[in-house]
PDB file of N, CA and C in Angstrom:
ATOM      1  N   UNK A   1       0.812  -1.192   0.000  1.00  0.00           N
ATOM      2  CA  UNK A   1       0.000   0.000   0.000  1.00  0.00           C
ATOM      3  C   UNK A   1       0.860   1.263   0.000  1.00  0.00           C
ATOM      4  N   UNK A   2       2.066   1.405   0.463  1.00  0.00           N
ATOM      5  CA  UNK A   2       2.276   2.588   1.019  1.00  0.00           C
ATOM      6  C   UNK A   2       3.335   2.951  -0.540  1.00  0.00           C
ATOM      7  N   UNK A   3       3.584   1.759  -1.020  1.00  0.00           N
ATOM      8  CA  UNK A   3       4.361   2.030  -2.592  1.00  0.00           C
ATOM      9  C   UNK A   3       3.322   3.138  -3.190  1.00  0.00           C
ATOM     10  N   UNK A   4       2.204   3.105  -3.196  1.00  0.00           N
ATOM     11  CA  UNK A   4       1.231   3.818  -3.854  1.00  0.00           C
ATOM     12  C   UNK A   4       1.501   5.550  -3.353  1.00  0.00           C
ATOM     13  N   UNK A   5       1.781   5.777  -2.459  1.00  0.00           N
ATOM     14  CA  UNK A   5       2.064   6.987  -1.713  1.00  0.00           C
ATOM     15  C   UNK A   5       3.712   7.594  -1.830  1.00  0.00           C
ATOM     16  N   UNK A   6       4.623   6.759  -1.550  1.00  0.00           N
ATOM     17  CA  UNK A   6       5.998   6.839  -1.636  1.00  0.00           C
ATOM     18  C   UNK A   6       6.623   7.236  -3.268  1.00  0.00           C
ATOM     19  N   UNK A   7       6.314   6.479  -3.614  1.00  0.00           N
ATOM     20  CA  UNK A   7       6.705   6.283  -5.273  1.00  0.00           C
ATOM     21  C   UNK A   7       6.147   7.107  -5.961  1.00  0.00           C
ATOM     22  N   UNK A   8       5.244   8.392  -5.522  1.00  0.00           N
ATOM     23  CA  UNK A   8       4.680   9.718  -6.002  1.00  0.00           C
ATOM     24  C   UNK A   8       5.807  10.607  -6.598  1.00  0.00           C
ATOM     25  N   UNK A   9       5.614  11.048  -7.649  1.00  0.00           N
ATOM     26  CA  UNK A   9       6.910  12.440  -8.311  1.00  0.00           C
ATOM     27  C   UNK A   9       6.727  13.362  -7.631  1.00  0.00           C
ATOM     28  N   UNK A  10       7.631  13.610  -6.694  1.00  0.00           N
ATOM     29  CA  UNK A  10       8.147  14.689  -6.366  1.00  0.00           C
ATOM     30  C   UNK A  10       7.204  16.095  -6.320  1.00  0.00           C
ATOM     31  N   UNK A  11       7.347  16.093  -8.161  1.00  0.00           N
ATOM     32  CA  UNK A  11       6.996  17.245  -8.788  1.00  0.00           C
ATOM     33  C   UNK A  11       5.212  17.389  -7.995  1.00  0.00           C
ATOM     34  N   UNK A  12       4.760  16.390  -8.308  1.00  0.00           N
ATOM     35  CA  UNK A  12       3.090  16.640  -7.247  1.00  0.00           C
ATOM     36  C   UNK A  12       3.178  17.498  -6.163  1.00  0.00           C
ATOM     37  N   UNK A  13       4.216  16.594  -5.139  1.00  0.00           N
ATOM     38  CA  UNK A  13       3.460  17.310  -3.700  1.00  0.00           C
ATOM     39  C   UNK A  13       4.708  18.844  -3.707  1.00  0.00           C
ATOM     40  N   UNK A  14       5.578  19.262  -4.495  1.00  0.00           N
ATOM     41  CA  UNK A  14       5.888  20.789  -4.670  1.00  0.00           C
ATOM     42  C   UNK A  14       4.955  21.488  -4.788  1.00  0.00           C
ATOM     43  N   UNK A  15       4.750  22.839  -3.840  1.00  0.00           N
ATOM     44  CA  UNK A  15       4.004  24.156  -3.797  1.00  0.00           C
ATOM     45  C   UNK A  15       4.297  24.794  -4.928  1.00  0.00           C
ATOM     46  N   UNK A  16       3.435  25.153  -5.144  1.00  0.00           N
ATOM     47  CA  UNK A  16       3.861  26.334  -6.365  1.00  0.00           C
ATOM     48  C   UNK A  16       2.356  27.345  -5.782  1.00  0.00           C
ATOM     49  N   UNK A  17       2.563  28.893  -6.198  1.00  0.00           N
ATOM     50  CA  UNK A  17       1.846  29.539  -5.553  1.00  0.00           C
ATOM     51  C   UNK A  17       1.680  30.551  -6.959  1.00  0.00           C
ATOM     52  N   UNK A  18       0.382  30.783  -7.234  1.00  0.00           N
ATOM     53  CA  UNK A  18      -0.080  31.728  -8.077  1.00  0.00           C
ATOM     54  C   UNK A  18      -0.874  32.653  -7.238  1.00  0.00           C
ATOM     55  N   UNK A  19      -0.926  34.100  -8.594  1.00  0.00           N
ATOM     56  CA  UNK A  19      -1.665  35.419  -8.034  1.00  0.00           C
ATOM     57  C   UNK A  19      -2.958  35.252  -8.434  1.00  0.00           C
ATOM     58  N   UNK A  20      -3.882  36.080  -7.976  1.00  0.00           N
ATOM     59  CA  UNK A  20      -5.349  36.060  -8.720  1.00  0.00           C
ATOM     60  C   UNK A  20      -5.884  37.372  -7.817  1.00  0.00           C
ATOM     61  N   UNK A  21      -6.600  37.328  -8.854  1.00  0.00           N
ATOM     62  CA  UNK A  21      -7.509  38.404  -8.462  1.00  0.00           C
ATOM     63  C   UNK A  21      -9.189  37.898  -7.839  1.00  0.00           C
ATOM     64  N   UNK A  22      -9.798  38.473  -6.329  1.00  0.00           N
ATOM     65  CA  UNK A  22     -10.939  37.603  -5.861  1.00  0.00           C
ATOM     66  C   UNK A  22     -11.137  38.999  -5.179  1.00  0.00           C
ATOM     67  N   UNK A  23     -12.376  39.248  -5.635  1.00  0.00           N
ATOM     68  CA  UNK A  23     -13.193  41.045  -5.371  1.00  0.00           C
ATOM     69  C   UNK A  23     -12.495  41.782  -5.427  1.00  0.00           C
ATOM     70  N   UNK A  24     -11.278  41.911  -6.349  1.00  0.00           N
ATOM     71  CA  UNK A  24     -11.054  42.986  -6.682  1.00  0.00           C
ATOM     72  C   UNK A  24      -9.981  43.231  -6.392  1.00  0.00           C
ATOM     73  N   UNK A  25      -9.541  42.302  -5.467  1.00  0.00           N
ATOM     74  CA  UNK A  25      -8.262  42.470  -4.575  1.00  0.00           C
ATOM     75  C   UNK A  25      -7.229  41.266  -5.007  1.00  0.00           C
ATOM     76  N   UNK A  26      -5.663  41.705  -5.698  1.00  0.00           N
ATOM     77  CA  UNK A  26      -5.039  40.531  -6.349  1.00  0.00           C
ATOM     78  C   UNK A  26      -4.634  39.879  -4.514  1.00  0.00           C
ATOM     79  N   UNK A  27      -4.480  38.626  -4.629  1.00  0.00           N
ATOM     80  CA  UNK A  27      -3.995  37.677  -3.477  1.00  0.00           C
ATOM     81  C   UNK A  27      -3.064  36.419  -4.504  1.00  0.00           C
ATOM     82  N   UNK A  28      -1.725  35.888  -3.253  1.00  0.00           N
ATOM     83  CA  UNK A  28      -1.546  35.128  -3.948  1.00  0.00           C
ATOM     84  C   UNK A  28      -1.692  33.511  -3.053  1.00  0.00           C
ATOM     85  N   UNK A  29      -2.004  32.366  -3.645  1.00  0.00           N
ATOM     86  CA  UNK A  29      -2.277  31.349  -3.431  1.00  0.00           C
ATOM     87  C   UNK A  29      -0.978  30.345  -3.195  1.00  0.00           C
ATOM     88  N   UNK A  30      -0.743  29.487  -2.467  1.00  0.00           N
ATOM     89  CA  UNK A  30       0.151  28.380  -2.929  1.00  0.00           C
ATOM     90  C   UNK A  30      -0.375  26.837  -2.452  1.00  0.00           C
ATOM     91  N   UNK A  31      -0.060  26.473  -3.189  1.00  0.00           N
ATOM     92  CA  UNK A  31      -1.056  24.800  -3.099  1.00  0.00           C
ATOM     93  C   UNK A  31       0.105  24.215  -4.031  1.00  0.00           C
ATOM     94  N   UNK A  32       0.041  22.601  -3.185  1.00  0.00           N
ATOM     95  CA  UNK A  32       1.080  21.820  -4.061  1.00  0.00           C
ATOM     96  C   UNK A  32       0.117  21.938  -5.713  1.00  0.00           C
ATOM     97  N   UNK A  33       0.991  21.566  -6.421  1.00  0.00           N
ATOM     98  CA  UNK A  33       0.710  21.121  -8.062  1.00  0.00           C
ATOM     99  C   UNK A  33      -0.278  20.136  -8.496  1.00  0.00           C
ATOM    100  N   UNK A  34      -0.318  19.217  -7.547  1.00  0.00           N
ATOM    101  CA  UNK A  34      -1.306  18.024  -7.819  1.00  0.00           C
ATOM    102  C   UNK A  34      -2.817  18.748  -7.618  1.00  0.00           C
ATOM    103  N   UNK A  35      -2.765  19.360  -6.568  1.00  0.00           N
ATOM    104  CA  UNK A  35      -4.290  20.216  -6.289  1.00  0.00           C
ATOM    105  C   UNK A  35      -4.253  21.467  -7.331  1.00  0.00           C
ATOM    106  N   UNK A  36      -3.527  22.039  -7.870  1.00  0.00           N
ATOM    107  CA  UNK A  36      -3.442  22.857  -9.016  1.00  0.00           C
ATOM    108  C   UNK A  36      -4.534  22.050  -9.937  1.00  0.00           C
ATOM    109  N   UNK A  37      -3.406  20.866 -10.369  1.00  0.00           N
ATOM    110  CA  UNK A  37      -3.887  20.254 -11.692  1.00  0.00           C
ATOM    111  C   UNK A  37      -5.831  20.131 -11.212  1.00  0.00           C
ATOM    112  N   UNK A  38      -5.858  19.261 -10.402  1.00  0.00           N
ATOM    113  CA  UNK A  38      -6.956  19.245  -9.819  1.00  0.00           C
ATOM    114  C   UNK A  38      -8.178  20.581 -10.025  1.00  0.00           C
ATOM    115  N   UNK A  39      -7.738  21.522  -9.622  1.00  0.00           N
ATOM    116  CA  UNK A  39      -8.505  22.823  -9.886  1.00  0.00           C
ATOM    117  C   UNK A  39      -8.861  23.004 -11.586  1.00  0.00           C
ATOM    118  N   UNK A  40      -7.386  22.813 -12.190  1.00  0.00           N
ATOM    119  CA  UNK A  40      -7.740  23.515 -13.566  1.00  0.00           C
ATOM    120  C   UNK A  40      -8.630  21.967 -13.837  1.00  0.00           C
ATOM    121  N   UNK A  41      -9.028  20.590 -13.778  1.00  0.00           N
ATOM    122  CA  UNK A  41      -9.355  19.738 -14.249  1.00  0.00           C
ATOM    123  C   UNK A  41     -10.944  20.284 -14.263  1.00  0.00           C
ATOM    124  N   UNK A  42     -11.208  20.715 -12.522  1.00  0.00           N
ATOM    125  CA  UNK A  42     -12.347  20.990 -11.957  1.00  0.00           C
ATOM    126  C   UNK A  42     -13.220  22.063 -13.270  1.00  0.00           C
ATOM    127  N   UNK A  43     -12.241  23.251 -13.422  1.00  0.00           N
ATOM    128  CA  UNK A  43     -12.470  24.331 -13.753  1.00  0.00           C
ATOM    129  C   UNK A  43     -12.924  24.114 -15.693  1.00  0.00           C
ATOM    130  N   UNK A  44     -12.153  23.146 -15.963  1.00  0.00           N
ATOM    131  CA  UNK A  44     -12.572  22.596 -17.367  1.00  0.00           C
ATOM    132  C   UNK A  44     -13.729  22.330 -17.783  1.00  0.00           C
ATOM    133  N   UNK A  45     -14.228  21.651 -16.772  1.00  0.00           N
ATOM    134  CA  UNK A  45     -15.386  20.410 -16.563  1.00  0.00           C
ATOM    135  C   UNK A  45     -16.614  21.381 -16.493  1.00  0.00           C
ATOM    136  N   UNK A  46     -16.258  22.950 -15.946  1.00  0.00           N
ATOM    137  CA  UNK A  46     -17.179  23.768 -15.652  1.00  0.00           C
ATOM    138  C   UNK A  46     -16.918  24.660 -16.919  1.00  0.00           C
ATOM    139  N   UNK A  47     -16.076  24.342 -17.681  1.00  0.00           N
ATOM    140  CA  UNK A  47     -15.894  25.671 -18.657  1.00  0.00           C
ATOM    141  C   UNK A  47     -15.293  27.425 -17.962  1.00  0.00           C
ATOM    142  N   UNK A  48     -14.942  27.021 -17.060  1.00  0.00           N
ATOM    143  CA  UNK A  48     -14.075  28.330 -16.995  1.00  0.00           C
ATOM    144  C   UNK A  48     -12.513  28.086 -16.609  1.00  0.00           C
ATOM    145  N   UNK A  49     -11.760  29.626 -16.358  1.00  0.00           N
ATOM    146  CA  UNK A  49     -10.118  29.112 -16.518  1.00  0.00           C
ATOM    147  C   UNK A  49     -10.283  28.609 -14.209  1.00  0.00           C
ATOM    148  N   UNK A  50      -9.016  28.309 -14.499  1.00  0.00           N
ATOM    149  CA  UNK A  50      -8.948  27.832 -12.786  1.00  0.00           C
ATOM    150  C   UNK A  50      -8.990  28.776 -12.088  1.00  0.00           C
ATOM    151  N   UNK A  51      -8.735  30.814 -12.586  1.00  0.00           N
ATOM    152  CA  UNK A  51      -9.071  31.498 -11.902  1.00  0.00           C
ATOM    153  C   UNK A  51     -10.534  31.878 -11.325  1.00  0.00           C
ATOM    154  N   UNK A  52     -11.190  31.960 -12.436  1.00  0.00           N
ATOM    155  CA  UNK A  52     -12.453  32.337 -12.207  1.00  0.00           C
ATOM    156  C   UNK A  52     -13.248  30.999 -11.623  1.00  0.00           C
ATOM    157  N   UNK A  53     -12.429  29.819 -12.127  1.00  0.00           N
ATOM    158  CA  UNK A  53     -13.362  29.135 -10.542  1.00  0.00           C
ATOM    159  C   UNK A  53     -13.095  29.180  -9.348  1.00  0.00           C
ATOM    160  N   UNK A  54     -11.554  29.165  -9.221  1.00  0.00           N
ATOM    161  CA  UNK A  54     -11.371  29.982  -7.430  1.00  0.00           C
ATOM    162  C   UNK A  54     -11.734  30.985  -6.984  1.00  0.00           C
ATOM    163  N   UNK A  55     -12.230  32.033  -8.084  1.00  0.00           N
ATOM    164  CA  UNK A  55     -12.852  33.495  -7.431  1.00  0.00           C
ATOM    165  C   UNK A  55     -14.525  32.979  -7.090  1.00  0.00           C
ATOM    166  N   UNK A  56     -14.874  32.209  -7.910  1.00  0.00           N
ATOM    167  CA  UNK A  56     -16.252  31.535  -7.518  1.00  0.00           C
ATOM    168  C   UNK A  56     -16.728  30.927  -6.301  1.00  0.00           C
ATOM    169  N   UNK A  57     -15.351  30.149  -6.281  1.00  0.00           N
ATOM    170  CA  UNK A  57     -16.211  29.405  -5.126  1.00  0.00           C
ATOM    171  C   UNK A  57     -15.797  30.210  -4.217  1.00  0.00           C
ATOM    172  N   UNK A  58     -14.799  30.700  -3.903  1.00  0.00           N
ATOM    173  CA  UNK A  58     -14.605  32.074  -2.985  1.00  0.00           C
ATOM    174  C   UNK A  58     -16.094  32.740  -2.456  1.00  0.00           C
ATOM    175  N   UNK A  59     -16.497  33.259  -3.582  1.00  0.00           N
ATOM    176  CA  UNK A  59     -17.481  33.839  -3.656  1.00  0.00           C
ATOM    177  C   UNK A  59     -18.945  33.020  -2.802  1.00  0.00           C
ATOM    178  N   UNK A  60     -18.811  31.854  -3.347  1.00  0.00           N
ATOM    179  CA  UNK A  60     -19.786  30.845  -3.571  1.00  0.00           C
ATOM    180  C   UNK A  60     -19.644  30.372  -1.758  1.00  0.00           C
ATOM    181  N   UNK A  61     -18.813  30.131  -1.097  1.00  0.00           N
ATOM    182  CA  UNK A  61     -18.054  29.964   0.648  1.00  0.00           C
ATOM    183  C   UNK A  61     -18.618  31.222   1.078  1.00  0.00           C
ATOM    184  N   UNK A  62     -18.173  32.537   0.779  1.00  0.00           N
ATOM    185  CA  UNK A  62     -18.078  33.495   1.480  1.00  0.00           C
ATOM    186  C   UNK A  62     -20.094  34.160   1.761  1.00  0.00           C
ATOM    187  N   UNK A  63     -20.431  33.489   0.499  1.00  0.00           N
ATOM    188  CA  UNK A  63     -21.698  34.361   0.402  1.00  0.00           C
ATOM    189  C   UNK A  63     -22.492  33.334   1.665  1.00  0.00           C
ATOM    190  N   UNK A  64     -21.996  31.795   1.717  1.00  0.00           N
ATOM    191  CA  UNK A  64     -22.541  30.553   2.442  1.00  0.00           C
ATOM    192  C   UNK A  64     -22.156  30.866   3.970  1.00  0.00           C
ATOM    193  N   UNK A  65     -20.841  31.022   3.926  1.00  0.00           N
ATOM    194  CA  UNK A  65     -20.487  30.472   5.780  1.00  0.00           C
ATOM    195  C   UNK A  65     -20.026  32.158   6.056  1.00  0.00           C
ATOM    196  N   UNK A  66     -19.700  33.231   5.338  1.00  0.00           N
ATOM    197  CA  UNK A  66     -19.473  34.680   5.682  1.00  0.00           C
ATOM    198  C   UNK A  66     -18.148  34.956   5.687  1.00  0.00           C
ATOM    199  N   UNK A  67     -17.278  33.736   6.034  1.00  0.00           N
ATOM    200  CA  UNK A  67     -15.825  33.803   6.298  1.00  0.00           C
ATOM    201  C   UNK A  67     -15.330  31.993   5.719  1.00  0.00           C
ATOM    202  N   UNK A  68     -13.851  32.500   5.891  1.00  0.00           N
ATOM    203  CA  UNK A  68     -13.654  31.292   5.376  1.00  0.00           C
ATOM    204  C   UNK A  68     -11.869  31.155   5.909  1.00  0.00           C
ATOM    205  N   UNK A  69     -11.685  30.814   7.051  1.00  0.00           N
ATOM    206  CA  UNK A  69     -10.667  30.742   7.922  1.00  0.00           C
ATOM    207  C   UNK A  69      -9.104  30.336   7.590  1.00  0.00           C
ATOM    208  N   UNK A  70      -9.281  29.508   6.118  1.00  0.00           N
ATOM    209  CA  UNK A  70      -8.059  29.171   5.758  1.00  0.00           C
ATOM    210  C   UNK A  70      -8.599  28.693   4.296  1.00  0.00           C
ATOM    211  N   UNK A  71      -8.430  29.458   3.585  1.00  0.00           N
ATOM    212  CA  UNK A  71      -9.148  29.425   1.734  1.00  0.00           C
ATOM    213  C   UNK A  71      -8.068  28.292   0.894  1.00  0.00           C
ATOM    214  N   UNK A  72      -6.753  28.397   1.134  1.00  0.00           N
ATOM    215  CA  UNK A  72      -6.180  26.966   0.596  1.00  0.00           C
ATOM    216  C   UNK A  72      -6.744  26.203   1.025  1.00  0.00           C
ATOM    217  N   UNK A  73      -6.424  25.414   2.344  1.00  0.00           N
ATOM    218  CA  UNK A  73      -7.355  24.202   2.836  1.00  0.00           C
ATOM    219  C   UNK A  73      -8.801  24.107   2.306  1.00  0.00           C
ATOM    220  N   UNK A  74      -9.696  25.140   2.162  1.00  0.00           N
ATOM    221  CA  UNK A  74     -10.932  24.541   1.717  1.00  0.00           C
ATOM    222  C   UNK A  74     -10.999  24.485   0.290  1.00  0.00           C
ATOM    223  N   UNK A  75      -9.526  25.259  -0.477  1.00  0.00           N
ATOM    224  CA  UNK A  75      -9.276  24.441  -1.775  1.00  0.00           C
ATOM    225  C   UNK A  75      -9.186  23.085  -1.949  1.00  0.00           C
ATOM    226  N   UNK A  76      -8.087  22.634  -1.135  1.00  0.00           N
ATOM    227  CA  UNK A  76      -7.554  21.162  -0.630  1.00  0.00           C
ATOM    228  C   UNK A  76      -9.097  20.435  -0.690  1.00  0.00           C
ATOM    229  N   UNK A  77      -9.848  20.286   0.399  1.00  0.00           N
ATOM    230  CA  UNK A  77     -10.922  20.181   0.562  1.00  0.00           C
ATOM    231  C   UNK A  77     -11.494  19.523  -0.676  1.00  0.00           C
ATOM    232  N   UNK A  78     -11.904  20.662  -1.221  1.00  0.00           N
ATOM    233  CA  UNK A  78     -12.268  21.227  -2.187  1.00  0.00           C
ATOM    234  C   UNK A  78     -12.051  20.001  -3.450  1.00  0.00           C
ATOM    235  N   UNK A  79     -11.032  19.647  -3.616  1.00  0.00           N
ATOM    236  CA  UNK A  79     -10.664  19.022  -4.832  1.00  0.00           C
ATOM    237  C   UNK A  79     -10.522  17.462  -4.641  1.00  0.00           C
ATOM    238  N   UNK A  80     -10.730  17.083  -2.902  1.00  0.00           N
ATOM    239  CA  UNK A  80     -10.659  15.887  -2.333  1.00  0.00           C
ATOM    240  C   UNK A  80     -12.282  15.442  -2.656  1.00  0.00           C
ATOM    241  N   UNK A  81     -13.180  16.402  -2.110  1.00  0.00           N
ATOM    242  CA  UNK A  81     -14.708  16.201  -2.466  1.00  0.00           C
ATOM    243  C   UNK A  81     -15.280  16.084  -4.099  1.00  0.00           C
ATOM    244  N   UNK A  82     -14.042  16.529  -4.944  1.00  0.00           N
ATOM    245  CA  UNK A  82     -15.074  16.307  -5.794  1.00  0.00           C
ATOM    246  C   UNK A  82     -13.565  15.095  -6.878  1.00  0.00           C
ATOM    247  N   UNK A  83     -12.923  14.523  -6.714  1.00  0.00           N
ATOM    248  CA  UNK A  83     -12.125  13.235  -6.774  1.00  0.00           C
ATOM    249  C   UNK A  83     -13.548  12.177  -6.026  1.00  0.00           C
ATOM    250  N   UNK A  84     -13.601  12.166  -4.952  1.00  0.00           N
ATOM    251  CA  UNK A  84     -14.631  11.271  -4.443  1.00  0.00           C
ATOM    252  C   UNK A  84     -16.058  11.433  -5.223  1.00  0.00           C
ATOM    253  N   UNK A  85     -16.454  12.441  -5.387  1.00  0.00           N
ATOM    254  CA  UNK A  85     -17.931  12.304  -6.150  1.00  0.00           C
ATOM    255  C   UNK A  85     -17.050  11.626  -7.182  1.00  0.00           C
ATOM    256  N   UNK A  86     -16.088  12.172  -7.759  1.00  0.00           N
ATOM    257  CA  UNK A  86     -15.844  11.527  -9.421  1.00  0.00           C
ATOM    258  C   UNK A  86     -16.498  10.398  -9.607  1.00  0.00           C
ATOM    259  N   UNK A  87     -15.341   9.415  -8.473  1.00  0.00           N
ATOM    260  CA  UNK A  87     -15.367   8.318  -8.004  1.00  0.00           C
ATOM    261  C   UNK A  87     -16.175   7.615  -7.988  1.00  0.00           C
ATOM    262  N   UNK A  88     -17.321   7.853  -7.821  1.00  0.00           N
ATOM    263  CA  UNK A  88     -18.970   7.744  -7.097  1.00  0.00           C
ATOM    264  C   UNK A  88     -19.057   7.383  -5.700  1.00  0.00           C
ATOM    265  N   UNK A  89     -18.218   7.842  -5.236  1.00  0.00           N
ATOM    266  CA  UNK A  89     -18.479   7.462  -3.463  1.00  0.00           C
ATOM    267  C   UNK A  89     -19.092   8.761  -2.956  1.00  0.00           C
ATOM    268  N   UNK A  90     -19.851   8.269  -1.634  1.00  0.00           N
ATOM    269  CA  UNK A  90     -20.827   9.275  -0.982  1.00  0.00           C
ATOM    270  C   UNK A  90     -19.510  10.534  -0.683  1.00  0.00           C
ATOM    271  N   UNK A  91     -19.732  11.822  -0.748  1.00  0.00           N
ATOM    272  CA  UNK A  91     -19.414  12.952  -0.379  1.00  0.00           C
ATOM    273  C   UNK A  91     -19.782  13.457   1.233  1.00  0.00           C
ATOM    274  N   UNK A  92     -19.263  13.453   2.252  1.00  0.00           N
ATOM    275  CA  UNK A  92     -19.986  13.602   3.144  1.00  0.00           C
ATOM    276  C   UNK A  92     -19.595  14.671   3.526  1.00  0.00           C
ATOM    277  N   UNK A  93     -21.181  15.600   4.230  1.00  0.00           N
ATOM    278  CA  UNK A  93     -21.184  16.924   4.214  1.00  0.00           C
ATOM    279  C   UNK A  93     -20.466  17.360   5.966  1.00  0.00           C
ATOM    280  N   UNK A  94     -19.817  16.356   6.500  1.00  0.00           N
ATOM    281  CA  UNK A  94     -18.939  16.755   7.554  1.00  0.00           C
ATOM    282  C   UNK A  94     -18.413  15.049   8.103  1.00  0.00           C
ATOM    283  N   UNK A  95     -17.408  15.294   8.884  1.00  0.00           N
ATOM    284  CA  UNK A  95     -16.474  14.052   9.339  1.00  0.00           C
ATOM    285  C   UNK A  95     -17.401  13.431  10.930  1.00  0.00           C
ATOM    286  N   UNK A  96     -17.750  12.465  10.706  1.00  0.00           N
ATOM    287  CA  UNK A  96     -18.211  11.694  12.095  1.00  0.00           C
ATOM    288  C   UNK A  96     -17.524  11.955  12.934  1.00  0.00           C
ATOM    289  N   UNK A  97     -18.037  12.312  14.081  1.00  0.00           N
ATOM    290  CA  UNK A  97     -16.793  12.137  15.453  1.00  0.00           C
ATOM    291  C   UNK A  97     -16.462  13.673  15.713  1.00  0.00           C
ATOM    292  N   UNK A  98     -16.632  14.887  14.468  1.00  0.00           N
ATOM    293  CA  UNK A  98     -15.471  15.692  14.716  1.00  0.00           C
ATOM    294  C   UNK A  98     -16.090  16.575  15.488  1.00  0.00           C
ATOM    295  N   UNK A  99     -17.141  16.781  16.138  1.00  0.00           N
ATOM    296  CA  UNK A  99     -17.390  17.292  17.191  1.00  0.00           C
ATOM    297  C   UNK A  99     -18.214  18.789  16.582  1.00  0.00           C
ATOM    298  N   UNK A 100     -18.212  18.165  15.387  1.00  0.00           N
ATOM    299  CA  UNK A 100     -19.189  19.984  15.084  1.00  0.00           C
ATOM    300  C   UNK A 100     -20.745  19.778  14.504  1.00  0.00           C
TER     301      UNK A 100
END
């Protein structure tokens, strides 16, 4: 099992950090490459570039929960939930146990 994890390129779990613009205001991002690819895959599938879907769901979080405490991670998140829908496994809308 763990060959599956180990034997990963490198090049995946490297950060790389892009700028964007989200209300108006440029910010810059860094997320390993594998969740990059992930985004622009996401962002295809929807027909827009990977910016304007991170300004979206930005948008799409902020208008929902008001704040959004750590916006990489709920990228991360983000690209883990919808690998699993791919998948067809249930999506679950919070973790058992975690106390919220």
């Amino acid at each position: 099992m763990c060959e599956l994890y180990v034997k990963a390129d490198p090049i995946l779990y490297e950060s790389r950090s892009r700028s964007l613009r989200i209300r108006g205001v440029v910010t810059t991002l860094r997320l390993e490459n594998q969740f990059w690819d992930i985004l622009s895959e996401i962002a295809e599938v929807d027909g827009m570039t990977t910016n304007q879907l991170i300004a979206k769901l930005y948008e799409e979080v902020m208008d929902f929960r008001g704040e959004v405490v750590n916006f990489a991670s709920f990228l991360r998140v983000s690209c883990t939930r919808y690998l699993a829908q791919k998948a067809g496994r249930p999506v679950p809308l919070r973790l058992v146990g975690a106390g919220v």
